[in-house]
Structures are given as C-alpha cells and as structure tokens.
C-alpha atoms as a PDB file:
ATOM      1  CA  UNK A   1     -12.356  13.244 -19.495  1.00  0.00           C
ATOM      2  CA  UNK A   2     -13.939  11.021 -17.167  1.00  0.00           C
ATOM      3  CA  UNK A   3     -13.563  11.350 -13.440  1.00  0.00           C
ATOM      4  CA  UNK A   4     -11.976   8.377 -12.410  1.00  0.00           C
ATOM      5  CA  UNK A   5      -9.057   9.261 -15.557  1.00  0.00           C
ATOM      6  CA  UNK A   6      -8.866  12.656 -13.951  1.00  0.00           C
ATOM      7  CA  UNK A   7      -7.822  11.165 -10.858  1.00  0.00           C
ATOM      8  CA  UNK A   8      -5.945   8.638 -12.278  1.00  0.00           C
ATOM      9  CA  UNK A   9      -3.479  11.183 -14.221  1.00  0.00           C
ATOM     10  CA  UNK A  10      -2.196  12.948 -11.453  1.00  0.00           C
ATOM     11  CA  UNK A  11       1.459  12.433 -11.134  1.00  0.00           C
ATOM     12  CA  UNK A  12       3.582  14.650  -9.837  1.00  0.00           C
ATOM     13  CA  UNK A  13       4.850  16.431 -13.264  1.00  0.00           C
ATOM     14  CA  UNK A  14       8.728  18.142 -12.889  1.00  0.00           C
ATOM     15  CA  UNK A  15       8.989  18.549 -16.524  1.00  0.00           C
ATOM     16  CA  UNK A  16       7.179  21.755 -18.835  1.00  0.00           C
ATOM     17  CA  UNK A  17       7.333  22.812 -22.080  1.00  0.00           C
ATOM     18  CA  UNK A  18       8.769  26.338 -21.008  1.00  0.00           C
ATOM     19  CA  UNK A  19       7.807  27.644 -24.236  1.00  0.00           C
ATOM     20  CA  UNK A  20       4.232  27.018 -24.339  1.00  0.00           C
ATOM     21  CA  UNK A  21       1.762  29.541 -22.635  1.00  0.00           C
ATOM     22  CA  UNK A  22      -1.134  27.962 -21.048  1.00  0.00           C
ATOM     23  CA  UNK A  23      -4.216  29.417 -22.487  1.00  0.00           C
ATOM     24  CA  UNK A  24      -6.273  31.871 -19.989  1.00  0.00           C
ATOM     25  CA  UNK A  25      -9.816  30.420 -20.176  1.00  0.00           C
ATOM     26  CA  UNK A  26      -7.753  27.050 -18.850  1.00  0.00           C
ATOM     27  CA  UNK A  27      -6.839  29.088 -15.859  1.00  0.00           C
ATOM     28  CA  UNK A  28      -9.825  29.958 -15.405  1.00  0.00           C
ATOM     29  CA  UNK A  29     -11.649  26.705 -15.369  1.00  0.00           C
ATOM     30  CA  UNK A  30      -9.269  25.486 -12.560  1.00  0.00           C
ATOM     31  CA  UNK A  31     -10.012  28.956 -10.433  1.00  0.00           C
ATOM     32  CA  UNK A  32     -13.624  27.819 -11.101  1.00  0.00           C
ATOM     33  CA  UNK A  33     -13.185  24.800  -9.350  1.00  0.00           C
ATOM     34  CA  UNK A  34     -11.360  26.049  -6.602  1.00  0.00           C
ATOM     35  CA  UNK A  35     -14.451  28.398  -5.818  1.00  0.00           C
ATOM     36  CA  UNK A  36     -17.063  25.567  -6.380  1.00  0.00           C
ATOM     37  CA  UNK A  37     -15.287  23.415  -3.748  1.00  0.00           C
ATOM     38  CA  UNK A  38     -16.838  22.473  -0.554  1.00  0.00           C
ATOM     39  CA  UNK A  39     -16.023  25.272   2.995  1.00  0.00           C
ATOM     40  CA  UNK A  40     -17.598  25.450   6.462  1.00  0.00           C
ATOM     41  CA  UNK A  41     -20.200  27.623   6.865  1.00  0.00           C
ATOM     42  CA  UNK A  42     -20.220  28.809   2.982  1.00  0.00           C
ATOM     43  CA  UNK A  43     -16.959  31.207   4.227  1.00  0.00           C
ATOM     44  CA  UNK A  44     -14.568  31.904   1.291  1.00  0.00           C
ATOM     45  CA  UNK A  45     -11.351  30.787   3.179  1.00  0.00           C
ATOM     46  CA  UNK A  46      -9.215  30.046  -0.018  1.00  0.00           C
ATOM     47  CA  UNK A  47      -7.481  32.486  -2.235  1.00  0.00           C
ATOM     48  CA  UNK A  48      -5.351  32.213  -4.821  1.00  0.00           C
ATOM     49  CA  UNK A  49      -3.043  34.332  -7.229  1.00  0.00           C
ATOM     50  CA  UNK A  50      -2.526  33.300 -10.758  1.00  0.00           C
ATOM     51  CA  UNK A  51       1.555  34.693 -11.479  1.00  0.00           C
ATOM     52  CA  UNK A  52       2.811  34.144 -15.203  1.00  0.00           C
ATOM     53  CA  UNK A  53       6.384  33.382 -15.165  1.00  0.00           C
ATOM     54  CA  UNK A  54       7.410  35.785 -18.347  1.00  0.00           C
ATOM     55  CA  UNK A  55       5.688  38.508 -16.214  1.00  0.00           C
ATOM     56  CA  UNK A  56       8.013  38.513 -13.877  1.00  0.00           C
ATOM     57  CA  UNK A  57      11.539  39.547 -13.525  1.00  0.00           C
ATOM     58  CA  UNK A  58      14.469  37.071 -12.493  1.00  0.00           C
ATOM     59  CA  UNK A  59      14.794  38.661  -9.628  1.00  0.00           C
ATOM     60  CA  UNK A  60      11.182  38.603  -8.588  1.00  0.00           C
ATOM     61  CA  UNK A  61      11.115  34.490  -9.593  1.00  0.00           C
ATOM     62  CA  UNK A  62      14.089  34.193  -7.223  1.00  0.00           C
ATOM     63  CA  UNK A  63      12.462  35.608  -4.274  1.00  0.00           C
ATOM     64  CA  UNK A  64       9.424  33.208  -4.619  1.00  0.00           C
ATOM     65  CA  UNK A  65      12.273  29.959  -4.876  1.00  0.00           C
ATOM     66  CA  UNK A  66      12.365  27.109  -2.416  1.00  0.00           C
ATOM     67  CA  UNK A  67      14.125  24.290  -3.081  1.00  0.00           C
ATOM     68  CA  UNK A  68      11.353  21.776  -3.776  1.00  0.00           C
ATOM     69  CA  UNK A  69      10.314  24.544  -6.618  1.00  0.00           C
ATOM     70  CA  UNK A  70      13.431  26.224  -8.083  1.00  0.00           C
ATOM     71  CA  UNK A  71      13.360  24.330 -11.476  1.00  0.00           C
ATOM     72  CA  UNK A  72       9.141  24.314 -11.367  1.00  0.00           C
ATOM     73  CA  UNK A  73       9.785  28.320 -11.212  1.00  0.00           C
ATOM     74  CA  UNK A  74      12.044  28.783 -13.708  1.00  0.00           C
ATOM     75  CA  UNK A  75      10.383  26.260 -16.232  1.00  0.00           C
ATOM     76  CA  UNK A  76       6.590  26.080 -15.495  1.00  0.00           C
ATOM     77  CA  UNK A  77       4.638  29.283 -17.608  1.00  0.00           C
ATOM     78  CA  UNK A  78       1.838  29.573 -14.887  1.00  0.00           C
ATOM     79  CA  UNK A  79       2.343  29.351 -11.273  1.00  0.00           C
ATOM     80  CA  UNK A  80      -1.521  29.697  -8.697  1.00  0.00           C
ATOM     81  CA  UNK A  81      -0.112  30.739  -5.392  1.00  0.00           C
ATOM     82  CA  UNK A  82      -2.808  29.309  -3.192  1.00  0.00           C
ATOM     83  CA  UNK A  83      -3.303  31.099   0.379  1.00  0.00           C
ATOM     84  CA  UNK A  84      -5.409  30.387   3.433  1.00  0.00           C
ATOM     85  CA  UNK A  85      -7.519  33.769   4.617  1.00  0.00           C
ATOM     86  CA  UNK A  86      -6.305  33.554   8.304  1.00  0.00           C
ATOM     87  CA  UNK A  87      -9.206  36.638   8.760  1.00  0.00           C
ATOM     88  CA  UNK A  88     -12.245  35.216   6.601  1.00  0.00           C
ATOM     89  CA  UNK A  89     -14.067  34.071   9.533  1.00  0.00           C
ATOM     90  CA  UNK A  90     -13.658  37.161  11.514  1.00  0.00           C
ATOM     91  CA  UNK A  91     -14.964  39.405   8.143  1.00  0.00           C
ATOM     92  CA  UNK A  92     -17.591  36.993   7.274  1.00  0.00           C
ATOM     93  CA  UNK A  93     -18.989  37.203  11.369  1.00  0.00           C
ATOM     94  CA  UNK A  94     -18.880  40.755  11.162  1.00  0.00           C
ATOM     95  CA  UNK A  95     -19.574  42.026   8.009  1.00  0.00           C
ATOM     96  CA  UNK A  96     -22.757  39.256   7.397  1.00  0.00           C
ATOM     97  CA  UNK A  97     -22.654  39.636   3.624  1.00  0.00           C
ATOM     98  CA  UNK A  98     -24.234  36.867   1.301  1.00  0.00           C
ATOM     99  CA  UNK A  99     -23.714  34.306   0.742  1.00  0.00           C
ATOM    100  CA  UNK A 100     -21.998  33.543   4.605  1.00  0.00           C
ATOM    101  CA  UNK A 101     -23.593  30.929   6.327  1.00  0.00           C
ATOM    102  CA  UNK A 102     -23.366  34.181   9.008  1.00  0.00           C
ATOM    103  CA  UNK A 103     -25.600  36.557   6.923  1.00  0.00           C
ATOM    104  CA  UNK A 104     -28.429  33.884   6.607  1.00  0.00           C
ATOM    105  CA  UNK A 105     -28.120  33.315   3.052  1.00  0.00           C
ATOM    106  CA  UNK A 106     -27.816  29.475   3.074  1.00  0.00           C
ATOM    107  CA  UNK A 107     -30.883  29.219   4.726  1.00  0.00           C
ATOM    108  CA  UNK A 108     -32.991  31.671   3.317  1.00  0.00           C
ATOM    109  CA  UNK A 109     -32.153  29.344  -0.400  1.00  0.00           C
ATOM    110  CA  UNK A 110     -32.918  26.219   1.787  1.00  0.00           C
ATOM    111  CA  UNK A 111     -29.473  24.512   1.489  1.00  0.00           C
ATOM    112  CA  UNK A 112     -29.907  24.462   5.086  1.00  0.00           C
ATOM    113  CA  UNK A 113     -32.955  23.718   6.136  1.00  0.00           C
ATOM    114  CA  UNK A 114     -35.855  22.945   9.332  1.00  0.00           C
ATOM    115  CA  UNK A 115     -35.250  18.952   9.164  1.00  0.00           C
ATOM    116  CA  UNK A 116     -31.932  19.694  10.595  1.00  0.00           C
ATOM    117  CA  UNK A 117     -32.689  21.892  12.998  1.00  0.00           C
ATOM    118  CA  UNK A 118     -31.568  25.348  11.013  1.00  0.00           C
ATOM    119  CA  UNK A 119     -33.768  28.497  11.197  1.00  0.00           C
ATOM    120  CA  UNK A 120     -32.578  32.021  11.218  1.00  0.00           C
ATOM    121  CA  UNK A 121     -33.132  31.863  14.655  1.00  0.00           C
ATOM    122  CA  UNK A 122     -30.432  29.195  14.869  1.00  0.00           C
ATOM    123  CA  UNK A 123     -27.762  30.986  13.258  1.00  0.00           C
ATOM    124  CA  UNK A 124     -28.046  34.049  15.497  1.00  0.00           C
ATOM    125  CA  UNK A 125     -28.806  32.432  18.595  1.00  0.00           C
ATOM    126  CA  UNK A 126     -26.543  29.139  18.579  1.00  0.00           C
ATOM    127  CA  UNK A 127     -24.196  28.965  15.587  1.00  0.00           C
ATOM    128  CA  UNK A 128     -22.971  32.631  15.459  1.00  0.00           C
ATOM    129  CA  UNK A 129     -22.173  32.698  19.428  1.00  0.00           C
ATOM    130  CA  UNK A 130     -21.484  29.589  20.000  1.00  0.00           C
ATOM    131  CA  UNK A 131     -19.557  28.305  17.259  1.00  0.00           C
ATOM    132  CA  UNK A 132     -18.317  31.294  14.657  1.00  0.00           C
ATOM    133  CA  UNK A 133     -17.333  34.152  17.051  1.00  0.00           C
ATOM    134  CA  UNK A 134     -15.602  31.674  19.807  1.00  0.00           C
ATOM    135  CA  UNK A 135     -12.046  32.285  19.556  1.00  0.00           C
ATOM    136  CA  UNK A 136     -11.814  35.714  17.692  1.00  0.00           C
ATOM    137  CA  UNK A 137     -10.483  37.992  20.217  1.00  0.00           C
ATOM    138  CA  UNK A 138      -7.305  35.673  19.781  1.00  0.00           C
ATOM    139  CA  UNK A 139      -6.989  37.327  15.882  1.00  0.00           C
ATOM    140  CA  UNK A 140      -5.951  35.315  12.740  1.00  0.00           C
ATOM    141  CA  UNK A 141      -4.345  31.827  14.057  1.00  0.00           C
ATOM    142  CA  UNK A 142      -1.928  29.774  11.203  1.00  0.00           C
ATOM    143  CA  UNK A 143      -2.261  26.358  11.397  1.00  0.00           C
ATOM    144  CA  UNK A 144      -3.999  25.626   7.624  1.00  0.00           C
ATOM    145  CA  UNK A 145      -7.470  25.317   6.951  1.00  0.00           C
ATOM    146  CA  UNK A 146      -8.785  22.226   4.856  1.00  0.00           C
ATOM    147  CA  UNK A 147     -11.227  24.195   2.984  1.00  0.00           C
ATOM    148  CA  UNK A 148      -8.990  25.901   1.556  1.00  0.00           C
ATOM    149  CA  UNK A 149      -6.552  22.411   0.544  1.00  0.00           C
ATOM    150  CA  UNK A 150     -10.084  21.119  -0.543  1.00  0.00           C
ATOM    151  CA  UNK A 151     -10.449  24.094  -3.043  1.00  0.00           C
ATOM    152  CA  UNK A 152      -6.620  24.006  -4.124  1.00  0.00           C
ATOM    153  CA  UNK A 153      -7.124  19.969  -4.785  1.00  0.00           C
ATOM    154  CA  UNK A 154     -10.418  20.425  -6.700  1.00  0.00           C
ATOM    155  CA  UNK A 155      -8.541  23.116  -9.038  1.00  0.00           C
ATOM    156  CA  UNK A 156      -5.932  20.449  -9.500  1.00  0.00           C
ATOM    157  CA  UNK A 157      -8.243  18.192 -10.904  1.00  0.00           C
ATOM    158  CA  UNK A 158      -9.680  20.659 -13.388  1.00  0.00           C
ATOM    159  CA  UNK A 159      -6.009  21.058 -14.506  1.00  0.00           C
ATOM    160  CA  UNK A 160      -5.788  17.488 -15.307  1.00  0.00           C
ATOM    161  CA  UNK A 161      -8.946  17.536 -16.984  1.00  0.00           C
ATOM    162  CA  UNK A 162      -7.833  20.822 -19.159  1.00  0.00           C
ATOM    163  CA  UNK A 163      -4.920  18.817 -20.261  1.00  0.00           C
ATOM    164  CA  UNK A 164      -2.596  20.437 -17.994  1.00  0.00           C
ATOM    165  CA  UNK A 165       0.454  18.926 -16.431  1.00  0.00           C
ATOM    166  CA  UNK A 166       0.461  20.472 -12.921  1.00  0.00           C
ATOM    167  CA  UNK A 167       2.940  20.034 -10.015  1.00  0.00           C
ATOM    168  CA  UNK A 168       2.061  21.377  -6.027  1.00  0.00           C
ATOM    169  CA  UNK A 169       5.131  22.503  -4.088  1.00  0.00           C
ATOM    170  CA  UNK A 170       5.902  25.255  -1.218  1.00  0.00           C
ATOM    171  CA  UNK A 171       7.092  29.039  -1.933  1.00  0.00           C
ATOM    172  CA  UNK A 172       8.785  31.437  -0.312  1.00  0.00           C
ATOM    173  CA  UNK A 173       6.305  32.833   1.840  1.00  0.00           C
ATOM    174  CA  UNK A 174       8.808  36.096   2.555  1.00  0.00           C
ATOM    175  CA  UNK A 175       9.319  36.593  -0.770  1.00  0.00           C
ATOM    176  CA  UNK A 176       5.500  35.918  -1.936  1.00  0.00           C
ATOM    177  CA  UNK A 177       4.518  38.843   0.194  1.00  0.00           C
ATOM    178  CA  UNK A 178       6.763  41.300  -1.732  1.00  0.00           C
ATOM    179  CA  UNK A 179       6.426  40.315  -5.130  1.00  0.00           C
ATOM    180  CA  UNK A 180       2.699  39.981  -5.385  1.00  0.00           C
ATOM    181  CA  UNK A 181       1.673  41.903  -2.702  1.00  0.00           C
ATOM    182  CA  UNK A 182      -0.484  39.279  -0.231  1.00  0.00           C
ATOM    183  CA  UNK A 183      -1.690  40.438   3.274  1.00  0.00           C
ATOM    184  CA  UNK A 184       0.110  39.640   6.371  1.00  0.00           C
ATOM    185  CA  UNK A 185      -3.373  37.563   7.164  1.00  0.00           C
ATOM    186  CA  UNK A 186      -2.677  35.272   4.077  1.00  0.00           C
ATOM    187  CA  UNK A 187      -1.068  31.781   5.080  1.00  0.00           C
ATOM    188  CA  UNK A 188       0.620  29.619   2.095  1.00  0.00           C
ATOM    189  CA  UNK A 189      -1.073  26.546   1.246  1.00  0.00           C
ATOM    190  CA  UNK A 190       1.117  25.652  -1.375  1.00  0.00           C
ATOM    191  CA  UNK A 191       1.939  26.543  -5.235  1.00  0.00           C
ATOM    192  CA  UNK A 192       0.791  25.209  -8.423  1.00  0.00           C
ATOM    193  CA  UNK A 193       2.972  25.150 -11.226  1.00  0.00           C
ATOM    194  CA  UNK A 194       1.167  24.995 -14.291  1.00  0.00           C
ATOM    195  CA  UNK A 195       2.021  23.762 -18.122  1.00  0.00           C
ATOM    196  CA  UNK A 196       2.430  21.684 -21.016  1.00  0.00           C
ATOM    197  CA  UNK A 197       4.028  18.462 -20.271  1.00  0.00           C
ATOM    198  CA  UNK A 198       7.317  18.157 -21.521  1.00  0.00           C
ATOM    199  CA  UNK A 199       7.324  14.567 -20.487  1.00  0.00           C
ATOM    200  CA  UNK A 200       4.680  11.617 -21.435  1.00  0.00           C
ATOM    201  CA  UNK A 201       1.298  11.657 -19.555  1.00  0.00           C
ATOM    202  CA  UNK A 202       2.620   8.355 -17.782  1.00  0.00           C
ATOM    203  CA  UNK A 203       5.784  10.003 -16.681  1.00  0.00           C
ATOM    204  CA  UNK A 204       7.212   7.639 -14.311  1.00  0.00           C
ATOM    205  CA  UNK A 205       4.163   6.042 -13.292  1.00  0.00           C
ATOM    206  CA  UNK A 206       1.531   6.096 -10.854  1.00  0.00           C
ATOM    207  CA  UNK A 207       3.404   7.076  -7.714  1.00  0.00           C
ATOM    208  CA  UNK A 208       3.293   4.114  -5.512  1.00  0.00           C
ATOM    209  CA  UNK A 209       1.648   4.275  -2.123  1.00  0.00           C
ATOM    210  CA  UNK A 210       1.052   2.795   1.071  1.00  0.00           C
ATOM    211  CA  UNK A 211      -0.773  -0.397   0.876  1.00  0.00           C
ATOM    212  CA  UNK A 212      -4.331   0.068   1.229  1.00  0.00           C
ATOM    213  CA  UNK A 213      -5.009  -1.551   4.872  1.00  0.00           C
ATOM    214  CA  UNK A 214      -2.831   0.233   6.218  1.00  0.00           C
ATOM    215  CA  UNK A 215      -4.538   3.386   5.513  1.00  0.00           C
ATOM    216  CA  UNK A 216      -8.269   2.781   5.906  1.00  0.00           C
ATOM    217  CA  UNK A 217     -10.136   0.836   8.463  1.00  0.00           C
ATOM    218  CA  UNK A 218     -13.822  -0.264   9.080  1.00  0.00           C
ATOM    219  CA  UNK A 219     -15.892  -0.206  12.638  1.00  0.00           C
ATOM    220  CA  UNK A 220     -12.614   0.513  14.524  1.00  0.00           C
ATOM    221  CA  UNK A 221      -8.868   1.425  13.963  1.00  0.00           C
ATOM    222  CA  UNK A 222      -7.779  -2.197  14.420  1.00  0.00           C
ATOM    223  CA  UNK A 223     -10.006  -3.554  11.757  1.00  0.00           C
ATOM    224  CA  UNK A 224      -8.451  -2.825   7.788  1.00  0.00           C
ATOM    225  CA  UNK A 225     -11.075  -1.966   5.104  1.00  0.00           C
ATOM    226  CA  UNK A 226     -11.510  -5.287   3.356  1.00  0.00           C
ATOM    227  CA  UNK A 227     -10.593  -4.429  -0.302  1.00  0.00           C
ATOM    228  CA  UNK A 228     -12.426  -5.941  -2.816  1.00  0.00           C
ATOM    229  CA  UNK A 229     -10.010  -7.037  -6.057  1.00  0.00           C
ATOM    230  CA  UNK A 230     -12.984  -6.804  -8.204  1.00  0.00           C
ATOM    231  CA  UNK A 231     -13.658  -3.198  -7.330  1.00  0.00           C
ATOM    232  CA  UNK A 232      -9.386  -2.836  -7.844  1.00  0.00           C
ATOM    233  CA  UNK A 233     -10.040  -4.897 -11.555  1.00  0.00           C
ATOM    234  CA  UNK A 234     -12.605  -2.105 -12.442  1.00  0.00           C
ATOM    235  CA  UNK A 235     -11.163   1.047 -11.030  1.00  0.00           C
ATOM    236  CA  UNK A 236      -8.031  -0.492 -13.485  1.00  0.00           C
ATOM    237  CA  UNK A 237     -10.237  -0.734 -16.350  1.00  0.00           C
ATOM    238  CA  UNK A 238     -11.415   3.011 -16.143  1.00  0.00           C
ATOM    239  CA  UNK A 239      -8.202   4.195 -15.595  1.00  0.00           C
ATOM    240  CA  UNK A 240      -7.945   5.072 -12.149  1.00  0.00           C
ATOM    241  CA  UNK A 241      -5.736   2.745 -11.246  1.00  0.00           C
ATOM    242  CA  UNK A 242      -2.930   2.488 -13.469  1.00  0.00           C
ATOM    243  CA  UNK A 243       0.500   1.589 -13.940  1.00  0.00           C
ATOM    244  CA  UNK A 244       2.712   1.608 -11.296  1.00  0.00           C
ATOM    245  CA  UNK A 245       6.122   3.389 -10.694  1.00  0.00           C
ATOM    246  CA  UNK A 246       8.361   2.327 -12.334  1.00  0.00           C
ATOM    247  CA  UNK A 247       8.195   2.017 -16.007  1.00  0.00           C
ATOM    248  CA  UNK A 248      11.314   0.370 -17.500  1.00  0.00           C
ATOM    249  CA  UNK A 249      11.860   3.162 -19.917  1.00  0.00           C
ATOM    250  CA  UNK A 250      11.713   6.638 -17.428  1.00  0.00           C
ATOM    251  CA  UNK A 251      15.578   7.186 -17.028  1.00  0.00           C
ATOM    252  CA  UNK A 252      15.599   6.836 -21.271  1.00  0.00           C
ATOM    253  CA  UNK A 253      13.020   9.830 -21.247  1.00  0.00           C
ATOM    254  CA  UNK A 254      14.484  11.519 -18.043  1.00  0.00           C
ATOM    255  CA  UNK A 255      17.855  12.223 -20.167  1.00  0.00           C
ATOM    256  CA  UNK A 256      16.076  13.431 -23.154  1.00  0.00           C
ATOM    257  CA  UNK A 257      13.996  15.751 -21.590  1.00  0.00           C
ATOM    258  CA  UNK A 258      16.997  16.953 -19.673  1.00  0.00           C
END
C-alpha cells in the first residue's frame, strides 16, 4: 500500500473479528518497524510484548482491563503492550555495547561523522559526560520518552499496511506487571489491540480534527502555516485525506456489528 493510504486508514478501529487469528509473520512486520524507528543516541528505549488473547485466562485479561480497553481486550486476538525502558540509558552508558551511540558504534559506521563535529573523542569527552550520564544518580525517572511513541506509531503503520485493523488504548499497568511479568523499570506507553476488522475500512470516517491553522505555524507562533488547497486536492486524490466523520450510514453498521 502506498504511504500516504497507510496514513490515511488509520481510524480508530473498536470493532474485531474475535474469531480470526492474526497471522505471526504480520506481527512481526509491525515489531520490525517499531525497531527500525528513529531514538536518541541509537539507545533501544522501546519495548514491547506481543500477548494473544486465547493465551490467556479470563482472569489474567481482567487484570490488564481499563475502561478505554475492556471490549478491545475481550474482542481483539492480539494485543502489543508497548513500554518505555525507564533504565536504557543508564545500561547503554555503562555497559557500551554496539550499536549505542555510547559504545562508538555509530561513528565507527560513519552515520555520525567529522562534518558535524563527531569523533570518538567526542563521545567520550563531551557527549558521554556532558549529556548521557547527567542525571543518572537520580535512577529511572517516568515521564514517557518519544522514542519510544515514535517506535509504537511506526509499528502502527505497518499494521495498517498488513491489513490490520489496530486500535491504541491504556492498560492496567498493576495488572500488566503480574500477568506478563515486566520490570518495575518498564513505563506503559500504551496498548495495541490487534485484528481483523469486523467493521468496513471507512468505519465512521476519518476522525475529524482541529483545523489546520490552528495547529501549525510558520516564522513565529502568531503566524498560521498558509495551507495550500492544491496540496489538500492531491493529498485527497492519494488517499490521505479522505472522508470525513460522519458517514450517513455508521449507526446502520454500528447495530449490525453489535
């Protein structure tokens, strides 16, 4: 699928075919995205755990239930708990193992390189002491991390792109730790619920947003982004842009699938 139709698909899907398994080399591809995704200083601060619903006992799905993803739990066949590693900086500081910005690596392949001022000199001199160790003494510190939303949302898109319908919402973090086990230095990002649409691939809609100039500005924050319509006529033709929430025949499909 093309790029712009990736991004274009993404709604936010509440409605599985329970009965459908999602095929493993599928799961895969979206893991693979996840670890291809951009992070600072080549750290792995993502992780994820891939949870099949049949594999677990009610009881188990019960203790990983919030409200926003009750019915996603009992319905969805996959779920990727995706976690921030509070302690990868710290490990990847002291341990130095490729391919850590830390241990040299990125340099000595020449992703970083002299024209920007990087050496191996640079990295122990300036960038571990002054900019990786800084701050460690204090110990893991919640808060999120955007690498590791960045390698979540990548994975998304490869779900889209597998012909997955694929829904984001929060766990129980409580319960997440005693079911599958995660460290005490493992913060939630959020879950992915993972399936076969049990609902059209327009659903309701593209989800309406905030109009454009009010979310991106040029030169200064007083100043909106001029949008150009025939860049909007174009990203419309591709497909990302499409129809807008709502389509006259959703409640109709809502009751059926229900």
């Amino acid at each position: 699928m093309e790029f712009r139709q990736v991004v274009g698909r993404h709604r936010t899907f509440q409605y599985f075919l329970p009965w459908r398994p999602v095929e493993r080399d599928k799961v895969q591809v979206v893991l693979e995205a996840g670890r291809l995704a951009s992070r600072a200083v080549n750290t792995a601060f993502s992780k994820a755990i891939v949870a099949h619903r049949d594999s677990l006992t009610p009881e188990e799905r019960d203790r990983l239930k919030t409200p926003l993803s009750a019915t996603l739990i009992d319905t969805a066949p996959v779920y990727i708990f995706w976690y921030f590693d509070m302690d990868s900086r710290r490990v990847a500081v002291q341990e130095r193992k490729w391919p850590t910005v830390a241990s040299g690596a990125l340099v000595e392949i020449g992703a970083l390189g002299p024209p920007h001022g990087w050496s191996h000199r640079y990295v122990q001199n300036v960038v571990l002491p002054e900019v990786l160790m800084p701050g460690l003494d204090a110990g893991p510190q919640r808060g999120g991390n955007p690498d590791a939303s960045l390698a979540m949302a990548q994975g998304l898109l490869a779900a889209y792109d597998e012909g997955l319908a694929a829904c984001l919402a929060p766990f129980d973090e409580a319960g997440a730790r005693e079911v599958l086990r995660t460290p005490e230095t493992w913060e939630p990002v959020m879950g992915m619920f993972l399936g076969y649409p049990g609902e059209s691939w327009v659903s309701a809609g593209q989800e309406p947003r905030a109009p454009f100039e009010t979310m991106f500005f040029e030169g200064n924050a007083a100043t909106a982004f001029d949008r150009d319509a025939a860049v909007t006529d174009d990203l419309q033709r591709s497909g990302l842009v499409q129809r807008q929430a709502p389509v006259p025949w959703r409640q109709q499909e809502v009751r059926a699938v229900s």
